[in-house]
Protein backbone atom coordinates (compact mmCIF):
# COMPACT_ATOMS: atom_id res chain seq x y z
CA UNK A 1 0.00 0.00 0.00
CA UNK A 2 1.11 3.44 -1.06
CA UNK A 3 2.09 5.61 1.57
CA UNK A 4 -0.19 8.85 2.20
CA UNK A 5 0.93 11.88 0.54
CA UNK A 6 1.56 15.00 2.88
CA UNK A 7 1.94 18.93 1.65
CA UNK A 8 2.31 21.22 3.93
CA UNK A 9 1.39 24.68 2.36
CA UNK A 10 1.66 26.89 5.16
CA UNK A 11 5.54 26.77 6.56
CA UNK A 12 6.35 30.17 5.58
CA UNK A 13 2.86 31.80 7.54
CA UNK A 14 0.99 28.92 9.69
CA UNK A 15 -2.14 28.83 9.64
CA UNK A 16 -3.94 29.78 13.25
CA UNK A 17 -3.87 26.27 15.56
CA UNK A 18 -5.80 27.00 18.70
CA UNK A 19 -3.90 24.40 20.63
CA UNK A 20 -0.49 25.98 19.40
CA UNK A 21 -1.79 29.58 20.49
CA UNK A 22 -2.87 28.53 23.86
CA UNK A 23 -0.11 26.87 24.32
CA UNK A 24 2.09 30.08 23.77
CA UNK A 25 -0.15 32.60 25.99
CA UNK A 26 0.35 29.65 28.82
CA UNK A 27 4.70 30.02 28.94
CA UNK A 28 5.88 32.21 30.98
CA UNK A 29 8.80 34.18 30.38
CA UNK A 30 12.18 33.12 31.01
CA UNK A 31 15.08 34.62 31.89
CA UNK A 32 18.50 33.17 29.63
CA UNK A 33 21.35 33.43 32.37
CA UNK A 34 23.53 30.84 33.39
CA UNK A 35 22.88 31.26 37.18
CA UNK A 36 19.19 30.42 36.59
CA UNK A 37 19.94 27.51 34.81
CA UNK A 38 22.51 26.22 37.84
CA UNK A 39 20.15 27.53 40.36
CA UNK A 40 16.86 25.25 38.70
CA UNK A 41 19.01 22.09 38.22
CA UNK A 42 20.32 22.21 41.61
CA UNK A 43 16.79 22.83 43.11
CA UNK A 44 15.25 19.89 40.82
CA UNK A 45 18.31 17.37 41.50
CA UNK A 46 19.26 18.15 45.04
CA UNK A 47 22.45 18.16 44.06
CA UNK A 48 25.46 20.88 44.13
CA UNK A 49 28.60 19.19 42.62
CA UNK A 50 28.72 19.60 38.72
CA UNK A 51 32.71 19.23 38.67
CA UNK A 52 34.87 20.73 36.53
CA UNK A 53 33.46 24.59 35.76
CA UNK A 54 35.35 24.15 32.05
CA UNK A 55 31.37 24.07 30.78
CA UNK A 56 30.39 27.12 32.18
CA UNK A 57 31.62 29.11 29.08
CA UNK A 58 30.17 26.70 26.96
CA UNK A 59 26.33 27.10 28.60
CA UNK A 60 26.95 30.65 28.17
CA UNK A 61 27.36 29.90 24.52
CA UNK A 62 24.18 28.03 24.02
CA UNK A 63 22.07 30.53 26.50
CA UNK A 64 23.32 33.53 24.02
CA UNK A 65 22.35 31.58 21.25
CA UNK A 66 18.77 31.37 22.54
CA UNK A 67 18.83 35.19 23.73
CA UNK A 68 20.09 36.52 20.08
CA UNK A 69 17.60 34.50 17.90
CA UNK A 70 15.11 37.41 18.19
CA UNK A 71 12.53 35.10 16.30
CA UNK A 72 11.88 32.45 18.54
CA UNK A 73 8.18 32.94 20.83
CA UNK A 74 8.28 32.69 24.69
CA UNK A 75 7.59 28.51 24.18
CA UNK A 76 11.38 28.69 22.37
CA UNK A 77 13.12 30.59 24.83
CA UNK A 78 11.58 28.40 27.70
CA UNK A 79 12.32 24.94 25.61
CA UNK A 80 15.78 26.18 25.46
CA UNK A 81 15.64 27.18 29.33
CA UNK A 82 14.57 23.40 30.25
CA UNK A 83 16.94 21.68 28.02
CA UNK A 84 19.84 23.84 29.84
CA UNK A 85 18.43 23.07 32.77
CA UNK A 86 17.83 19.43 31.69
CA UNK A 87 21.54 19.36 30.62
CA UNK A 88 22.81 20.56 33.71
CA UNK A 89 20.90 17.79 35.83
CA UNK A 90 22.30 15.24 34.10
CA UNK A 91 25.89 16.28 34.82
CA UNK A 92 24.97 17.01 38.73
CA UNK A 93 23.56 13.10 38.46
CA UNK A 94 26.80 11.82 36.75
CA UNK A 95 29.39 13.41 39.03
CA UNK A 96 27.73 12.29 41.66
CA UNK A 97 27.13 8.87 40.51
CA UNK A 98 31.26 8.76 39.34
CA UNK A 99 32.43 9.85 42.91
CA UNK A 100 30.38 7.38 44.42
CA UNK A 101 30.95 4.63 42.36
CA UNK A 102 34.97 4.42 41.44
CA UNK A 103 34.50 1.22 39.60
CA UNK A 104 32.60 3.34 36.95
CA UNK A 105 36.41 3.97 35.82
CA UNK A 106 36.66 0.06 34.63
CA UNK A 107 34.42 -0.41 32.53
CA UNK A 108 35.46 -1.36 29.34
CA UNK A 109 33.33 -0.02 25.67
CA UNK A 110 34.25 -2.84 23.42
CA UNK A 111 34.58 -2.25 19.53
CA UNK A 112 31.37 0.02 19.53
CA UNK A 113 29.38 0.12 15.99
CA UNK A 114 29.17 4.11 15.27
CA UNK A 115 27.24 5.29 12.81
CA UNK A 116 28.04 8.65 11.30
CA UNK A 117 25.86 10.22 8.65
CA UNK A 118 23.91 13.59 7.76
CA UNK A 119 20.69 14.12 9.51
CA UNK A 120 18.05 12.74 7.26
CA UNK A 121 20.01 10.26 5.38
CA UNK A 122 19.16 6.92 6.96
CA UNK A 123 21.25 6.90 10.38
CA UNK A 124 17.60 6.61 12.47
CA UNK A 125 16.54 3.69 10.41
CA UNK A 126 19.90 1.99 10.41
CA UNK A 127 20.50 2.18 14.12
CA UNK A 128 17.17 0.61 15.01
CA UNK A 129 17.95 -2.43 12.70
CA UNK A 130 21.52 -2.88 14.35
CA UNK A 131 19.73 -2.23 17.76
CA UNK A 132 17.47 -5.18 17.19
CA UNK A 133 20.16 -7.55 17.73
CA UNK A 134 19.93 -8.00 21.29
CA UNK A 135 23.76 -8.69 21.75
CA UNK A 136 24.07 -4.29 21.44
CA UNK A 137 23.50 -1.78 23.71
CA UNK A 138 21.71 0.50 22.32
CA UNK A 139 20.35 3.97 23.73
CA UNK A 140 16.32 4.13 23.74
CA UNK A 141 15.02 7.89 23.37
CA UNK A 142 13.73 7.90 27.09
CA UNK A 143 17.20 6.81 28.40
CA UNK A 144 18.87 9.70 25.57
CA UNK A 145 16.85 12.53 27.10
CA UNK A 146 17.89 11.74 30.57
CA UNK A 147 21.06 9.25 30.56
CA UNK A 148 21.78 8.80 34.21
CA UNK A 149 19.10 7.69 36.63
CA UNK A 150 17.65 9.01 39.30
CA UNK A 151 17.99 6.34 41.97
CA UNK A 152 20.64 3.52 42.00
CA UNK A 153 19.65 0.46 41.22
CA UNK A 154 17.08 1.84 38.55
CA UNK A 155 13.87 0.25 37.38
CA UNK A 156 13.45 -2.18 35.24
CA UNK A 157 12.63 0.29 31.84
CA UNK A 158 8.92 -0.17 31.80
CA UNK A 159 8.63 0.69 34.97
CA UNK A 160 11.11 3.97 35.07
CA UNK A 161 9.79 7.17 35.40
CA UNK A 162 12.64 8.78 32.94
CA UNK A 163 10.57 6.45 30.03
CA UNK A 164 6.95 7.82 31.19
CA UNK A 165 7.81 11.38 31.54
CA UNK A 166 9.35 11.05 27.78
CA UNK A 167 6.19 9.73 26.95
CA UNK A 168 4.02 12.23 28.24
CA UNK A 169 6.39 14.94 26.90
CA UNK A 170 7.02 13.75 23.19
CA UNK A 171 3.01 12.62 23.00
CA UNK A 172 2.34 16.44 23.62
CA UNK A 173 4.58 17.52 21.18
CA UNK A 174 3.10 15.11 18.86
CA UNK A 175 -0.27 16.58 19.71
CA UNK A 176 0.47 19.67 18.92
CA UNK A 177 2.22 18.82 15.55
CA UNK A 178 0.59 15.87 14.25
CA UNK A 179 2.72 15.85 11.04
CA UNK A 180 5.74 15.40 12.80
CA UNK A 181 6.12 11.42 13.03
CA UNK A 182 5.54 11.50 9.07
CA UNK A 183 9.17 12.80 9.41
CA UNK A 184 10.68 12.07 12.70
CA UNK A 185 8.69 9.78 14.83
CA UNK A 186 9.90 10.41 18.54
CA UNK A 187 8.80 6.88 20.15
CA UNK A 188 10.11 6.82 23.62
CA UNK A 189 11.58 2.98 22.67
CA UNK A 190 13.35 3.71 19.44
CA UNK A 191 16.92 4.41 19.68
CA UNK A 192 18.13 7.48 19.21
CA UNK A 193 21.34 9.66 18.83
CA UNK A 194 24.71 9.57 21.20
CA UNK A 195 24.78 13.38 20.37
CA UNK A 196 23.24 13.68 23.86
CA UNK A 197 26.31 12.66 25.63
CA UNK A 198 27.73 15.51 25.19
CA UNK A 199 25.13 17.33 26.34
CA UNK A 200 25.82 17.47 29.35
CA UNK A 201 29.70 19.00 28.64
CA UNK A 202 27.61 21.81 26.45
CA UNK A 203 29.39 20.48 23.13
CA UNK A 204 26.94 19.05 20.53
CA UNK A 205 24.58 21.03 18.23
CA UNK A 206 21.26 20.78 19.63
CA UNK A 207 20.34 24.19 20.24
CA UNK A 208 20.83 24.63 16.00
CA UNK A 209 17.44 22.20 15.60
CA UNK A 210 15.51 24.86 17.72
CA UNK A 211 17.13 28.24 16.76
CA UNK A 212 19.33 30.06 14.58
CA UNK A 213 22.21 29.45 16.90
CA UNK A 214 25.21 31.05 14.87
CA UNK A 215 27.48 31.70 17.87
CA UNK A 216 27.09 28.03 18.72
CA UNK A 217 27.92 27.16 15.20
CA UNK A 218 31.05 29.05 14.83
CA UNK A 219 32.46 28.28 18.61
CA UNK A 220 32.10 23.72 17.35
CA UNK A 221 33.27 24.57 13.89
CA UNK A 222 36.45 26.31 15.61
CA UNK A 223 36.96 24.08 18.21
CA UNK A 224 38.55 20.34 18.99
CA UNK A 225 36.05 18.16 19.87
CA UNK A 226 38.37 15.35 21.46
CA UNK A 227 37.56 16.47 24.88
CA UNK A 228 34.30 16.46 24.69
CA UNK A 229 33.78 12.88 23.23
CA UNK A 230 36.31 11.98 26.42
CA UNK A 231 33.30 13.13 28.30
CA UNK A 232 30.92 11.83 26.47
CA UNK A 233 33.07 8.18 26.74
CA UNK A 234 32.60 8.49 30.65
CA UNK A 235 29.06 9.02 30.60
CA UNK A 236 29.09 6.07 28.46
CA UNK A 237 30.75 3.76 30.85
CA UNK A 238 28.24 4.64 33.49
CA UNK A 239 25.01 3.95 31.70
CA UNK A 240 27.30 0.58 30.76
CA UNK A 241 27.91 -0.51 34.52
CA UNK A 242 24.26 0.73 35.09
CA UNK A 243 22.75 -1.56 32.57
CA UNK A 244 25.03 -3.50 30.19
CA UNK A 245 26.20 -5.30 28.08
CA UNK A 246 29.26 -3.47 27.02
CA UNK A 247 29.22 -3.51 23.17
CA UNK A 248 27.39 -0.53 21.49
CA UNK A 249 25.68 0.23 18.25
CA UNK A 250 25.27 4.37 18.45
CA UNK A 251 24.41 7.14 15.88
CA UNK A 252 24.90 10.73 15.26
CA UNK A 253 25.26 13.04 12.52
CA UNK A 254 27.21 15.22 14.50
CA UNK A 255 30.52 12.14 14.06
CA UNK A 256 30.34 13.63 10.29
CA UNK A 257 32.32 16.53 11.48
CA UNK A 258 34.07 14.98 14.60
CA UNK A 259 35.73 11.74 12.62
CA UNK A 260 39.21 12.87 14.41
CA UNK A 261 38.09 13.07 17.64
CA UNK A 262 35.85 9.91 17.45
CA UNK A 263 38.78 7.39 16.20
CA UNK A 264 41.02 8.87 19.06
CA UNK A 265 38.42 8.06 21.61
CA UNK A 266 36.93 4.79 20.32
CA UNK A 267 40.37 3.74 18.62
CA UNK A 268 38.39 0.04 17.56
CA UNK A 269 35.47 1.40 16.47
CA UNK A 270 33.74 -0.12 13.23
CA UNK A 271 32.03 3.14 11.97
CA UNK A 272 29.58 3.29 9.38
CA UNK A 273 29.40 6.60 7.02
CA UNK A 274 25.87 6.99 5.79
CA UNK A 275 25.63 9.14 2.23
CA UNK A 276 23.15 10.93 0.44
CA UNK A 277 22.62 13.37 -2.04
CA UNK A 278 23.23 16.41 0.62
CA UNK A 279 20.26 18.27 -1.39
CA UNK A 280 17.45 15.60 0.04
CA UNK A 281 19.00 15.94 3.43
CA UNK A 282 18.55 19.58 3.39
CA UNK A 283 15.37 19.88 2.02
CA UNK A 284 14.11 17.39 4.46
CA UNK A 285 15.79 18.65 7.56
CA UNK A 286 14.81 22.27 6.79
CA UNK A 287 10.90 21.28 6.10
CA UNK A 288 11.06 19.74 9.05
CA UNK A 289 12.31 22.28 11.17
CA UNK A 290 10.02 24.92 9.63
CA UNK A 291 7.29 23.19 10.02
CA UNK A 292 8.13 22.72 14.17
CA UNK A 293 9.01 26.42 14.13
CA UNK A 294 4.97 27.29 14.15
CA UNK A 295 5.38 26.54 17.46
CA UNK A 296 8.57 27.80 18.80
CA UNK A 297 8.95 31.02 16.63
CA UNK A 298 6.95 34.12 16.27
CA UNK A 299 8.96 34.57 12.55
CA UNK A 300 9.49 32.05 10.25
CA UNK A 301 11.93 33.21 7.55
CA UNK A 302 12.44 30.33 5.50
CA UNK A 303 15.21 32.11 3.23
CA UNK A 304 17.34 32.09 6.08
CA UNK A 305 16.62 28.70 7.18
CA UNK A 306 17.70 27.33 4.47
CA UNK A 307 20.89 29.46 3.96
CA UNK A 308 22.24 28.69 7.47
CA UNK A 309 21.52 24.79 7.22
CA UNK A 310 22.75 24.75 3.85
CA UNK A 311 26.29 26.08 5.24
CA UNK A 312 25.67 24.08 8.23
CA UNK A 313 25.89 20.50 6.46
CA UNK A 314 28.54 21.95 3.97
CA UNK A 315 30.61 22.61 6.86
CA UNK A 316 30.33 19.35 8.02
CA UNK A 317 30.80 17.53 4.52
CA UNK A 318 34.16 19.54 4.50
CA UNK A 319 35.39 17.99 7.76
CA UNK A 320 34.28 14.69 6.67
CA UNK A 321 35.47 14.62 3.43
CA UNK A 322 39.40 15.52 5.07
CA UNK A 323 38.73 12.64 8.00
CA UNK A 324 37.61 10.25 6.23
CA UNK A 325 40.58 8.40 5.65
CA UNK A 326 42.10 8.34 9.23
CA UNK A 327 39.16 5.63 9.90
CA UNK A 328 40.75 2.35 9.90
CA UNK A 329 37.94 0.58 10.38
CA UNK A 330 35.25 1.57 8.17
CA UNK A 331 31.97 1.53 6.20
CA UNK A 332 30.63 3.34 3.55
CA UNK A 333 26.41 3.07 3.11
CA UNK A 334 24.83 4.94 0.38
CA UNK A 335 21.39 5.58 1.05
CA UNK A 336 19.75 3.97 -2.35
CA UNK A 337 21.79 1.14 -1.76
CA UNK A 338 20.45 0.56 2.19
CA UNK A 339 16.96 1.02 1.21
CA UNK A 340 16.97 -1.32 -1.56
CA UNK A 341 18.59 -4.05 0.36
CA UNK A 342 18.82 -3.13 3.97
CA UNK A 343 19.79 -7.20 5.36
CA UNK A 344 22.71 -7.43 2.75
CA UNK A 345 23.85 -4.18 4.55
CA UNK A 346 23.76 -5.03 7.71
CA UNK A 347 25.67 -7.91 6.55
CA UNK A 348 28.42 -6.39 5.43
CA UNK A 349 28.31 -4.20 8.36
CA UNK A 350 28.90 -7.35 10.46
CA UNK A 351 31.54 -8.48 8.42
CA UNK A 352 33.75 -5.17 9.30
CA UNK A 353 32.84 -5.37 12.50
CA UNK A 354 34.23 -8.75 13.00
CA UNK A 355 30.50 -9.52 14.42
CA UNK A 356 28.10 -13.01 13.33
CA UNK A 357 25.09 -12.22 11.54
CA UNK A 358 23.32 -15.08 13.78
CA UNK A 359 19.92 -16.18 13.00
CA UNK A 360 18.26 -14.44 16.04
CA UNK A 361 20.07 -11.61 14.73
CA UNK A 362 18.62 -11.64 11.74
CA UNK A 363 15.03 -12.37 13.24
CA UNK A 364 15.02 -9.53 15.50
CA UNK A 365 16.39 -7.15 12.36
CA UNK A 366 13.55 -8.50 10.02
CA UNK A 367 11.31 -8.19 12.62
CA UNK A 368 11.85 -4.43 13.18
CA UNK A 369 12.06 -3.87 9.46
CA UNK A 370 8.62 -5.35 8.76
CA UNK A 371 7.10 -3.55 11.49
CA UNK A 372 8.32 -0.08 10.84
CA UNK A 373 7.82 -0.16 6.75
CA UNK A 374 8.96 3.67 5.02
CA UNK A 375 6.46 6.16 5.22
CA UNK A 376 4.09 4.46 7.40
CA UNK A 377 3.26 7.74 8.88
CA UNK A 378 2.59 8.84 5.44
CA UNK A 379 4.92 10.54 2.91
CA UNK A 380 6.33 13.97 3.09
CA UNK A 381 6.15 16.08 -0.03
CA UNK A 382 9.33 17.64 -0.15
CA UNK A 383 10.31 21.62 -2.18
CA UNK A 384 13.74 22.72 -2.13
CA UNK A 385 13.13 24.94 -4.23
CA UNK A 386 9.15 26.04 -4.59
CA UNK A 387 9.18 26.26 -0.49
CA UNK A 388 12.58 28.14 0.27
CA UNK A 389 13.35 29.42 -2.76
CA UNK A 390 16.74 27.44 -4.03
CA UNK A 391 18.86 27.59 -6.71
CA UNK A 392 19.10 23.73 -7.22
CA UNK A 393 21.87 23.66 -9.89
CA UNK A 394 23.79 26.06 -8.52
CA UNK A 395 23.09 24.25 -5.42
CA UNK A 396 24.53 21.02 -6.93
CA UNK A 397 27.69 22.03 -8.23
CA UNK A 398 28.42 23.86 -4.73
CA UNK A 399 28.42 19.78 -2.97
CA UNK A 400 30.19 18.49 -6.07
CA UNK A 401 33.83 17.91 -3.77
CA UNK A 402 31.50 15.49 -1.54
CA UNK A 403 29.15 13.65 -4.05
CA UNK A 404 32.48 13.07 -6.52
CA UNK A 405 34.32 12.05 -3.39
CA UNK A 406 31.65 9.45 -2.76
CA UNK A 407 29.72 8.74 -5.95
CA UNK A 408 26.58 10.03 -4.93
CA UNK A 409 23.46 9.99 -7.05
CA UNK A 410 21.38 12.69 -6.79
CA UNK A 411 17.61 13.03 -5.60
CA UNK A 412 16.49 16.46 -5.93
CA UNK A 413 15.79 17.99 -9.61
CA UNK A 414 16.48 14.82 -11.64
């Protein structure tokens, strides 16, 4: 069965949603200061020791970049206010939870699978099939959003309140933009990006999904990463010794531009490079953001969208394309080729990563493959260049040094 066909013909000026508008006159105004933020997750963690101030300058970055996006509505300025705040707890939580437990330390991350790829260019679907071998680790969205527990021992997952309070929070999202799973579904079970361990050490592009965070742009495009993915390794260990096993299958498109820093930090890593015509990831990450910006935005230029992701994914198709080859161990995926034959993939991704393709392997992957068919949300109709108002061809020839590099076929205006 075909999959429904969605336009949305209102991204530029949304049409009036009651539900959308009262949710706007019901946020309160925040106030975009790093003291607030320390001062709320203290109060809703109990807790006082974030160690090392080093991320202090870094919050600062991301509060600015909320303060000086003089589009976003009082519901964007307090979304960015929580996930500061949300940030924050975490790394009360996991500095708490490292001094108490030394043996954290120990724990080994063996030969993790890490996908790398644009936003929008299969990573989501690929990780899930990987994840459905039960021999990975994998990291659910509930257990993303909030990585360290509250209480040790925690609950078995149905039963933790980090899953249900995703659940309520995502299904109001979802209520208020119904469209959205038809391009992102946020299920509280399906696995989700490693991005958010470095959350907590204020060093991974989030804030550019929500706003038009140029100062938070510039500062990761100028600085080393390594750190930061040391961090992020830590936090890693702990949710390991929380709840095992110790071999991971993670994805983010933020690895595109970090390829250095990962293979320093995860020297055996198998990684897997997802590629697609950079055009179709654009158009699709930009519609999607525009059309969540009815609610967080009180101007929706879509111009300007579409210039700063545009240089956003160029950027990190530069860094990538100079990495690449420091990866010893290494995949290359083009999309076309994953969709039209997603098991002989994953087999090949096995084979690099010295890993048996068992037979309840390969149940659990069909499984999840049959039950989450493309577009069963319905299907997006995507305009690069009707909606934002693109030169395609000039587009085109401006990505040529990545879709040479990797023989790329493209998408958009063919």
């Amino acid at each position: 069965m075909a999959a429904e066909r969605i336009c949305i013909d209102d991204l530029a000026a949304p049409r009036a949603n009651p539900a959308i508008k009262a949710a706007i006159a019901a946020t309160p105004e925040v106030t975009l200061t790093t003291r607030a933020v320390i001062e709320a997750a203290r109060a809703a963690t109990g807790l006082e020791d974030y160690g090392s101030p080093d991320f202090l300058p870094r919050l600062a970055i991301w509060l600015r970049s909320f303060d000086e996006d003089a589009g976003l509505n009082r519901v964007g300025r307090a979304n960015g206010f929580a996930d500061c705040v949300r940030q924050v707890a975490t790394r009360l939580r996991f500095e708490e939870r490292w001094n108490a437990y030394p043996d954290i330390a120990d724990v080994v991350i063996d030969r993790p699978i890490v996908i790398a790829g644009l936003p929008r260019s299969g990573t989501t679907n690929l990780v899930n099939l990987l994840a459905a071998d039960a021999r990975l680790r994998s990291m659910p969205l509930w257990e993303t959003m909030e990585p360290v527990a509250r209480h040790e021992p925690p609950p078995a997952p149905q039963d933790d309140p980090r899953r249900h309070d995703c659940q309520a929070m995502w299904s109001q999202f979802e209520a208020l933009l119904p469209l959205m799973p038809a391009m992102h579904e946020m299920d509280p079970d399906a696995i989700h990006e490693d991005l958010e361990l470095l959350g907590p050490d204020f060093a991974c592009y989030v804030p550019e999904w929500v706003c038009r965070a140029y100062r938070l742009r510039d500062f990761l495009g100028a600085h080393d990463q390594t750190p930061h993915y040391r961090y992020g390794k830590r936090l890693l260990q702990y949710m390991t010794w929380s709840r095992g096993p110790n071999r991971w299958v993670l994805k983010s498109p933020s690895h595109m531009e970090n390829l250095a820093a990962l293979h320093t930090v995860y020297p055996d890593a198998c990684v897997v490079l997802t590629h697609r015509d950079p055009l179709a990831v654009i158009q699709s990450a930009i519609t999607m953001i525009a059309y969540g910006d009815r609610l967080r935005r009180q101007r929706i230029d879509l111009p300007e969208l579409a210039d700063y992701w545009i240089s956003r994914v160029e950027q990190m198709l530069h860094r990538c394309v100079a990495e690449r080859d420091l990866l010893p161990q290494a995949i290359d995926v083009r999309f076309q080729d994953c969709m039209a034959d997603q098991m002989g993939t994953i087999a090949r991704i096995y084979e690099v990563a010295g890993l048996e393709l068992t037979d309840a392997a390969r149940a659990g992957i069909s499984a999840y493959e049959q039950a989450n068919p493309r577009g069963k949300h319905g299907q997006v109709h995507y305009d690069l260049a009707g909606d934002f108002g693109v030169d395609v061809p000039a587009l085109r020839r401006r990505f040529r040094f990545y879709t040479d590099r990797f023989d790329i076929k493209p998408e958009v205006g063919t």
